[in-house]
Protein backbone atom coordinates (compact mmCIF):
# COMPACT_ATOMS: atom_id res chain seq x y z
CA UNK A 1 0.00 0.00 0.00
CA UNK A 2 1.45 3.73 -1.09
CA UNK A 3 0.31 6.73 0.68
CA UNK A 4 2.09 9.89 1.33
CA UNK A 5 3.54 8.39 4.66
CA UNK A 6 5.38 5.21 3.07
CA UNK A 7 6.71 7.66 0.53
CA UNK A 8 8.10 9.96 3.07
CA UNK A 9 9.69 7.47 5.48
CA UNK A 10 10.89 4.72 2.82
CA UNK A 11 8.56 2.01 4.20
CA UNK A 12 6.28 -0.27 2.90
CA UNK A 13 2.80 -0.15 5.43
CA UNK A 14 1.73 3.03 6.57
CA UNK A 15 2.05 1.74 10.59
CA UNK A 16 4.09 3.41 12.67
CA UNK A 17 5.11 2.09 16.24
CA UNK A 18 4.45 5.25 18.81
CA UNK A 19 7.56 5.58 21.20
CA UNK A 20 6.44 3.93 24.35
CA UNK A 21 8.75 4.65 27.72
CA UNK A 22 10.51 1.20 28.72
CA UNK A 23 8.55 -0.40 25.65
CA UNK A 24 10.61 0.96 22.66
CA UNK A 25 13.53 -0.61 22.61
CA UNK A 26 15.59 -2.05 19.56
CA UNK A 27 13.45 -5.73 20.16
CA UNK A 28 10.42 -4.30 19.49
CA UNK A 29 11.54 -1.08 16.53
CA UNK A 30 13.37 -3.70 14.45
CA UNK A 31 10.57 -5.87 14.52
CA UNK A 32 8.14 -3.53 13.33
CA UNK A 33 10.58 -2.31 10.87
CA UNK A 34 11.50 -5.43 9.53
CA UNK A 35 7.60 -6.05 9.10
CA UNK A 36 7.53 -3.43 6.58
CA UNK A 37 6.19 -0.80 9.23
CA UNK A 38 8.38 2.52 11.28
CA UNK A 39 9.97 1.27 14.51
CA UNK A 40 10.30 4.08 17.01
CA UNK A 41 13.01 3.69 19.65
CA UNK A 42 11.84 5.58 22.86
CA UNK A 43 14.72 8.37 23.45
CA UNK A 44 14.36 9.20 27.23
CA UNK A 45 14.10 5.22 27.95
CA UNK A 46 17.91 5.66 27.73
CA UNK A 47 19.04 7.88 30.78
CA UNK A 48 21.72 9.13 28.48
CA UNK A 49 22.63 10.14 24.90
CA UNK A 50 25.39 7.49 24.91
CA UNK A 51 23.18 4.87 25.89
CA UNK A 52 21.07 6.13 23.50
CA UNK A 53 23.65 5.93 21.17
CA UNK A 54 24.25 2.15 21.86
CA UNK A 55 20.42 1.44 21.56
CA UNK A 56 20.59 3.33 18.04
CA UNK A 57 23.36 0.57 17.33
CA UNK A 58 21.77 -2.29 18.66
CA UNK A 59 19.00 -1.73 16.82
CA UNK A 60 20.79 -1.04 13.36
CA UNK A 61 22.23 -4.77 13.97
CA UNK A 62 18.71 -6.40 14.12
CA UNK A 63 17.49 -4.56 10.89
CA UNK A 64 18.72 -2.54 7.90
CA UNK A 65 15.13 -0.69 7.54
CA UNK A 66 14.10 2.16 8.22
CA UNK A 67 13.37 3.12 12.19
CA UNK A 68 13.60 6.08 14.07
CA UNK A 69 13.64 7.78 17.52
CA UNK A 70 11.46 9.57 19.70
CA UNK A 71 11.86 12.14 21.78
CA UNK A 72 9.41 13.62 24.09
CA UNK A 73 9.99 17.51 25.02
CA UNK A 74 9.58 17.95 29.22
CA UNK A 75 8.83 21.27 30.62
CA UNK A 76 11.97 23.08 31.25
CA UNK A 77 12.96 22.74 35.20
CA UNK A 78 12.91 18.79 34.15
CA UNK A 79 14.70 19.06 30.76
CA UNK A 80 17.43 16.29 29.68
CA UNK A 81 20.23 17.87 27.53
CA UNK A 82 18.11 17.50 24.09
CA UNK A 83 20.73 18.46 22.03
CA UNK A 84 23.00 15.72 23.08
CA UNK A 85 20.41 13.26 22.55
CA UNK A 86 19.93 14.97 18.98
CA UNK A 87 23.57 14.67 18.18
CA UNK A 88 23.45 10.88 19.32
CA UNK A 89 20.34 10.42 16.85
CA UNK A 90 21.54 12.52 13.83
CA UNK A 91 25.37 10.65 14.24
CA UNK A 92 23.79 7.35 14.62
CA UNK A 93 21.94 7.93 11.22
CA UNK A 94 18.75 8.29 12.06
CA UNK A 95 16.70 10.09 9.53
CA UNK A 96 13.26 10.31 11.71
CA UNK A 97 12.00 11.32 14.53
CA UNK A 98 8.74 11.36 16.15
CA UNK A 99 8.46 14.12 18.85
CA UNK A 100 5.98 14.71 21.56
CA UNK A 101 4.92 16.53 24.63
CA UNK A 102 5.94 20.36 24.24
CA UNK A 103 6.43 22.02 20.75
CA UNK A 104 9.74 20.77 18.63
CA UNK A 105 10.60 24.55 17.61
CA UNK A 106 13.61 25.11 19.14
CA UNK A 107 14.96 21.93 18.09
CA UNK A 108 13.93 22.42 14.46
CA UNK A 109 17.00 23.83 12.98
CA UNK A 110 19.14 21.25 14.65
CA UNK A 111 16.68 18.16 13.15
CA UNK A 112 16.79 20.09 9.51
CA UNK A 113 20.71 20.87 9.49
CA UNK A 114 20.59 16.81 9.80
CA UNK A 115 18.36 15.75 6.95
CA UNK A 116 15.80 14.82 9.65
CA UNK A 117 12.37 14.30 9.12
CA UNK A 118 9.68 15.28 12.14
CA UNK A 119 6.53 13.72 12.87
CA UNK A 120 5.21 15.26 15.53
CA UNK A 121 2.13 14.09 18.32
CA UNK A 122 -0.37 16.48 18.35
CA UNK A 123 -4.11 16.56 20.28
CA UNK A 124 -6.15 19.41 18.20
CA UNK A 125 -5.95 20.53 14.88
CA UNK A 126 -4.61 23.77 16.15
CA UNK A 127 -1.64 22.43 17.32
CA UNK A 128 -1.34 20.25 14.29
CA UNK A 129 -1.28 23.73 12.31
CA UNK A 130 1.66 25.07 14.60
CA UNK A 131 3.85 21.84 13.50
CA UNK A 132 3.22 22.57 9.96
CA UNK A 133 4.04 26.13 10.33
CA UNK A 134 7.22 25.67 12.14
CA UNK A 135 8.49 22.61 9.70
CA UNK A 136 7.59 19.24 10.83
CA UNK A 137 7.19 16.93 7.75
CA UNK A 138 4.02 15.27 8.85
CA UNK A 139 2.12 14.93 12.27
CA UNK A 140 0.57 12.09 14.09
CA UNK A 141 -3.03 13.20 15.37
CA UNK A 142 -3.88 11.78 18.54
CA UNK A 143 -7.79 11.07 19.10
CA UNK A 144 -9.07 11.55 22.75
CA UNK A 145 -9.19 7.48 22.65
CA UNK A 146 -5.43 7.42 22.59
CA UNK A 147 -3.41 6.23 25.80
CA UNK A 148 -1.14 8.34 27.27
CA UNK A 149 -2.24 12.34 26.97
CA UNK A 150 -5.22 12.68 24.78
CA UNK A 151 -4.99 16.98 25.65
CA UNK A 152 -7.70 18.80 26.98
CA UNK A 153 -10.26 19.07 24.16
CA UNK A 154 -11.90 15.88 24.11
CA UNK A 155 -12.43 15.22 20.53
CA UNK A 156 -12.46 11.77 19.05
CA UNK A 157 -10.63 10.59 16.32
CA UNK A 158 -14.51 10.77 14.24
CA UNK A 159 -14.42 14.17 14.00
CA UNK A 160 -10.80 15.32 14.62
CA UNK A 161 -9.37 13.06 11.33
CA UNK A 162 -11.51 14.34 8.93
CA UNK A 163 -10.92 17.96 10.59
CA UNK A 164 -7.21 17.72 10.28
CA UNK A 165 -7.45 16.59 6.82
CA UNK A 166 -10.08 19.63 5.76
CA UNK A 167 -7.04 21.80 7.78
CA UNK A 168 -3.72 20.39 6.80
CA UNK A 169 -1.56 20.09 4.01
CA UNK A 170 1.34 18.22 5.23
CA UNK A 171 0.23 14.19 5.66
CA UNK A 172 -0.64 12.62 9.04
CA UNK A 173 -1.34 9.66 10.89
CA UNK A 174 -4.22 8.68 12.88
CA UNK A 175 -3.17 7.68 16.35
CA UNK A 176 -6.14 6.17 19.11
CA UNK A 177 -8.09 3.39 18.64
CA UNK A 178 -5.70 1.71 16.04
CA UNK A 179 -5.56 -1.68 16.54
CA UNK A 180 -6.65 -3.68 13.30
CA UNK A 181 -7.15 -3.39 9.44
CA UNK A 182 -10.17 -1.73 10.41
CA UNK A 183 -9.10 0.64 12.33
CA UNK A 184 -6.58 1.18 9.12
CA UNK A 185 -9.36 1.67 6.14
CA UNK A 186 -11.42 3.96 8.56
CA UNK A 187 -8.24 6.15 9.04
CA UNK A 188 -7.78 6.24 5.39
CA UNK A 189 -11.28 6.75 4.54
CA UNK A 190 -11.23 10.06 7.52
CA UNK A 191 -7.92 11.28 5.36
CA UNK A 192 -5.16 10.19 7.07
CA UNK A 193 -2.26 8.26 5.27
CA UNK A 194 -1.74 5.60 7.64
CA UNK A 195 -1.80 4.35 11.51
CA UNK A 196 0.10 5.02 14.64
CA UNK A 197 -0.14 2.07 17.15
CA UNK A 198 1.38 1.78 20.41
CA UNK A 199 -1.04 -0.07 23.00
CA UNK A 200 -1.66 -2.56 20.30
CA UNK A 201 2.22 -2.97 20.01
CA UNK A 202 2.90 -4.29 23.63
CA UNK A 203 0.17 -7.14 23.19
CA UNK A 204 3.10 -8.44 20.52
CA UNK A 205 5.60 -11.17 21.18
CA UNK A 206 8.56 -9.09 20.51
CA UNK A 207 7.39 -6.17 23.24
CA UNK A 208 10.45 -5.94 25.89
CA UNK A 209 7.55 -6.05 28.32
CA UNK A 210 6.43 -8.41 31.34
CA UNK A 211 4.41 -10.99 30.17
CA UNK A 212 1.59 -9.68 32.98
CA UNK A 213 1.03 -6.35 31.06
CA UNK A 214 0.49 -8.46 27.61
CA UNK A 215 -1.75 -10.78 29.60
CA UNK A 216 -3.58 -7.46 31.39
CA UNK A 217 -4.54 -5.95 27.82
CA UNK A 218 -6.15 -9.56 26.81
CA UNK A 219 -8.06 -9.46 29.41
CA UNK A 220 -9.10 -6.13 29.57
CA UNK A 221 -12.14 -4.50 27.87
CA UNK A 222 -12.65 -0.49 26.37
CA UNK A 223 -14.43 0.12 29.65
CA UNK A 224 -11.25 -0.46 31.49
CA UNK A 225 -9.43 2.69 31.42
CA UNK A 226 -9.44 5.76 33.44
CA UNK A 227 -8.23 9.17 33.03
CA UNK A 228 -6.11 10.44 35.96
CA UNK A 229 -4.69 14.45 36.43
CA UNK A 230 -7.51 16.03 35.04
CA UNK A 231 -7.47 19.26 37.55
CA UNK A 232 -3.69 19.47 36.76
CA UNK A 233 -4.46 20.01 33.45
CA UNK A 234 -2.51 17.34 32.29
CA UNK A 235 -4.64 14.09 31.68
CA UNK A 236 -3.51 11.26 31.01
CA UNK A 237 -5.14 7.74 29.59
CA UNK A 238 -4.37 4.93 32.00
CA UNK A 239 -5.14 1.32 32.55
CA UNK A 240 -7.01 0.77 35.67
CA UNK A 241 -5.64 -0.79 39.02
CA UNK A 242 -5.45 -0.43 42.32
CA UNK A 243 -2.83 2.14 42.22
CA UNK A 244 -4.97 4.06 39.53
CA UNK A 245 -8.09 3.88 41.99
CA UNK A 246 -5.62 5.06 44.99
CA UNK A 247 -5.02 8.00 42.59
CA UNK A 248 -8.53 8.87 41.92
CA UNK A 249 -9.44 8.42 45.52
CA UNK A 250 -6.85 11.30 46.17
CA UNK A 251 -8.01 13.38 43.55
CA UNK A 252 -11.82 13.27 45.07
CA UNK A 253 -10.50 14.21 48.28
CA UNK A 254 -8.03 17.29 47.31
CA UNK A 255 -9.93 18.59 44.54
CA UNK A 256 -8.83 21.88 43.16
CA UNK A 257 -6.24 21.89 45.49
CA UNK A 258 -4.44 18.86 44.15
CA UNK A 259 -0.97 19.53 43.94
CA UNK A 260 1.42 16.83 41.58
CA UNK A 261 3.22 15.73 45.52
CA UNK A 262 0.01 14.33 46.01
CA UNK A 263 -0.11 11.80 43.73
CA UNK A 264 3.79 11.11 43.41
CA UNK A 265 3.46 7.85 45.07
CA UNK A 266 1.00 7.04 42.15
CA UNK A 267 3.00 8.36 39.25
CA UNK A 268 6.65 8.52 39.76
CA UNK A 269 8.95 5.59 38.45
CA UNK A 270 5.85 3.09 37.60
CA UNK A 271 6.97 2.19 34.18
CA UNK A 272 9.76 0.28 35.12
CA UNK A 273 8.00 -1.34 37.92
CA UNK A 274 5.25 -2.18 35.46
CA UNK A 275 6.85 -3.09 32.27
CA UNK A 276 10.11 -4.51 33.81
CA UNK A 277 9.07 -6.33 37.44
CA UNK A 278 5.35 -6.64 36.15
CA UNK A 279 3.88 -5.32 39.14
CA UNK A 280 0.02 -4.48 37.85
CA UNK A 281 -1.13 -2.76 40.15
CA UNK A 282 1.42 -0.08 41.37
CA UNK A 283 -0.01 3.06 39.68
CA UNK A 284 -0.11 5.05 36.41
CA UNK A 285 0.93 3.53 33.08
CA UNK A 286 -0.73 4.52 29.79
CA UNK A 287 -2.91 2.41 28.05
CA UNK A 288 -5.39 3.21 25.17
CA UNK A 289 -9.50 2.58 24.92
CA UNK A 290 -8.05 0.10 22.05
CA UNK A 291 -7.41 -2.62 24.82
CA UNK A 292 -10.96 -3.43 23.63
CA UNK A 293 -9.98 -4.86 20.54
CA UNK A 294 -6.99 -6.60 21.66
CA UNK A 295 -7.20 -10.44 21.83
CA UNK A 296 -4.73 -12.12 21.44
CA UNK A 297 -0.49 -11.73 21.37
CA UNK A 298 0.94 -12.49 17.79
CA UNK A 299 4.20 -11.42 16.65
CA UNK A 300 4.32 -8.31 15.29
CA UNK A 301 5.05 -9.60 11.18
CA UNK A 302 2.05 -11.72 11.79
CA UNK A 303 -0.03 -8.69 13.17
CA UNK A 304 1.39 -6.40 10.38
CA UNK A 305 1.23 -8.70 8.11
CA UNK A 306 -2.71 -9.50 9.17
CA UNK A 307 -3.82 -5.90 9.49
CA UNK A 308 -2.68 -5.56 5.50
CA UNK A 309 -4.26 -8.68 4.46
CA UNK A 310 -7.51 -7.89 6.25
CA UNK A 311 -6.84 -4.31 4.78
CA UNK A 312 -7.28 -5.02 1.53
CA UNK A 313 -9.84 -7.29 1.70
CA UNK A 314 -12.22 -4.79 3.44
CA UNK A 315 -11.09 -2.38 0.70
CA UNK A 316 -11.65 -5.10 -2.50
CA UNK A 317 -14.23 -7.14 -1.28
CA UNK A 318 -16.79 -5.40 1.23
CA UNK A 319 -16.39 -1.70 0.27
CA UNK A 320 -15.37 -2.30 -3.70
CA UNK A 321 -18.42 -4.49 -4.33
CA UNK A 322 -20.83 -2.11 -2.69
CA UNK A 323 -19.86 1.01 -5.11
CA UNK A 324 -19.75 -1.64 -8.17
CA UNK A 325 -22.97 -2.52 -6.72
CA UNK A 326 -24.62 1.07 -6.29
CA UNK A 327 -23.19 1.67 -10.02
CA UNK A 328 -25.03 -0.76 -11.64
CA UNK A 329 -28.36 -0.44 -10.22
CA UNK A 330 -27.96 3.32 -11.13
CA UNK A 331 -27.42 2.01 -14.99
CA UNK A 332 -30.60 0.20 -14.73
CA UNK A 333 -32.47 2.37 -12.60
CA UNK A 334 -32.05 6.12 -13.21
CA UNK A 335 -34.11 7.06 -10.20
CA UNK A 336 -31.76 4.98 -7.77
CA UNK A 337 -29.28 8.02 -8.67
């Protein structure tokens, strides 16, 4: 399949793996890569822009496709040294980058001077606009379904696809509620020019995850999510446990004076405990409304590899024969016009 997003990135699906903290590592980006999608390796996972550097190489031995790196932008009084980790990516010859959280600008110059390409996560249309104005080669538009931070608007990927496409002229991705060839030809059919997937992603046999968090998104249904930090303005899409419920509990109780501290217990260094040690019920890790449509734990060629096949038989033999269809009764029929 050719859209605008294969023919940017060099790749032969229009999936793209969504840089997951202590999921993206070079098992899991070659794999997708080598399955003819974009493998992201998460940039912060590594504490360092050396280690980074060694990840970059790692990951280079497992496959000679394309992959790339991303790299999520903190607010300021937390901020790594970004333009090491830049140098590490753009001297380890990475060509892509996905970047999230705060707005790429002042890294733009840097990423072009490089021959970089940006895709950047964005949550409205607005600030879809903003990465196209300031340079970024496409954007990944993240519904309010989306695990992780689905921004403040609310908007589902129904209405905000099809708004991005009547708005943009640089191509996108959809990103929320991708899980399946399905979710593929609607994203398509809304304007975008392929699929981001990252909860999908750790339900694969290559995810450098415990086997309890691949077992956990089996098992759990599109009711089983909760947003958390919603007074602190900066909500977030997790799966639910008893950590998660402590969390809520505390919000309830402080209201609008809920200061971060509160919650740090809940928050602070869970990924590792999750993802790592497997310890489910600890606290906050992100996790998409998708878990819905997640049932079983392939490997990620034969999920790639099933989401195209399924693709293209929605396309040729469900949706084709129904225009054909509608065609030919209008040939017989004038007044079925």
């Amino acid at each position: 399949m050719k859209t605008r997003i294969t023919e940017l990135f060099g790749i032969e699906h229009p999936i793209i793996q969504g840089g997951m903290h202590f999921v993206g590592l070079a098992e899991l980006a070659s794999a997708v890569s080598q399955a003819g999608g974009l493998g992201m390796l998460t940039g912060l996972t590594q504490k360092t822009p050396e280690l980074l550097a060694k990840e970059i190489s790692r990951c280079r031995q497992m496959t000679d496709k394309p992959f790339g790196v991303n790299l999520t932008f903190l607010p300021t009084f937390s901020s790594p040294p970004y333009p090491e980790y830049i140098a590490a990516v753009a001297e380890g010859g990475i060509r892509i980058v996905e970047t999230a959280g705060r707005s790429p600008e002042p890294y733009m110059a840097a990423f072009k001077a490089a021959g970089i390409k940006v895709i950047h996560k964005c949550t409205s249309v607005r600030h879809a606009l903003k990465a196209q104005q300031i340079g970024c080669d496409a954007v990944s538009v993240d519904g309010f379904e989306c695990g992780g931070h689905p921004g403040e608007d609310d908007v589902p990927n129904m209405i905000l696809l099809p708004r991005a496409a009547d708005e943009l002229s640089i191509p996108f991705v959809a990103s929320g509620g991708m899980a399946d060839a399905r979710s593929l030809v609607a994203a398509l059919a809304l304007g975008a020019e392929g699929i981001n997937m990252g909860t999908r992603f750790l339900a694969t046999k290559e995810a450098p995850v415990h086997q309890n968090v691949k077992d956990a998104l089996v098992a759990a249904s599109e009711l089983d999510t909760r947003l958390v930090m919603r007074s602190l303005r900066n909500t977030e899409r997790v799966l639910k446990n008893a950590g998660v419920e402590r969390l809520l509990e505390i919000e309830r109780e402080k209201g609008s004076a809920l200061q971060i501290s509160d919650i740090y217990e809940q928050v602070a260094g869970v990924y590792p405990k999750v993802m790592v040690e497997g310890m489910m019920e600890v606290g906050a890790w992100s996790c998409g409304m998708v878990a819905g449509l997640i049932h079983d734990i392939p490997t990620v060629k034969e999920l790639i590899d099933r989401i195209m096949a399924e693709a293209d038989a929605l396309i040729r033999r469900r949706l084709g024969p129904m225009l054909l269809e509608g065609v030919t009764r209008s040939r017989s029929n004038p007044a079925l016009v």
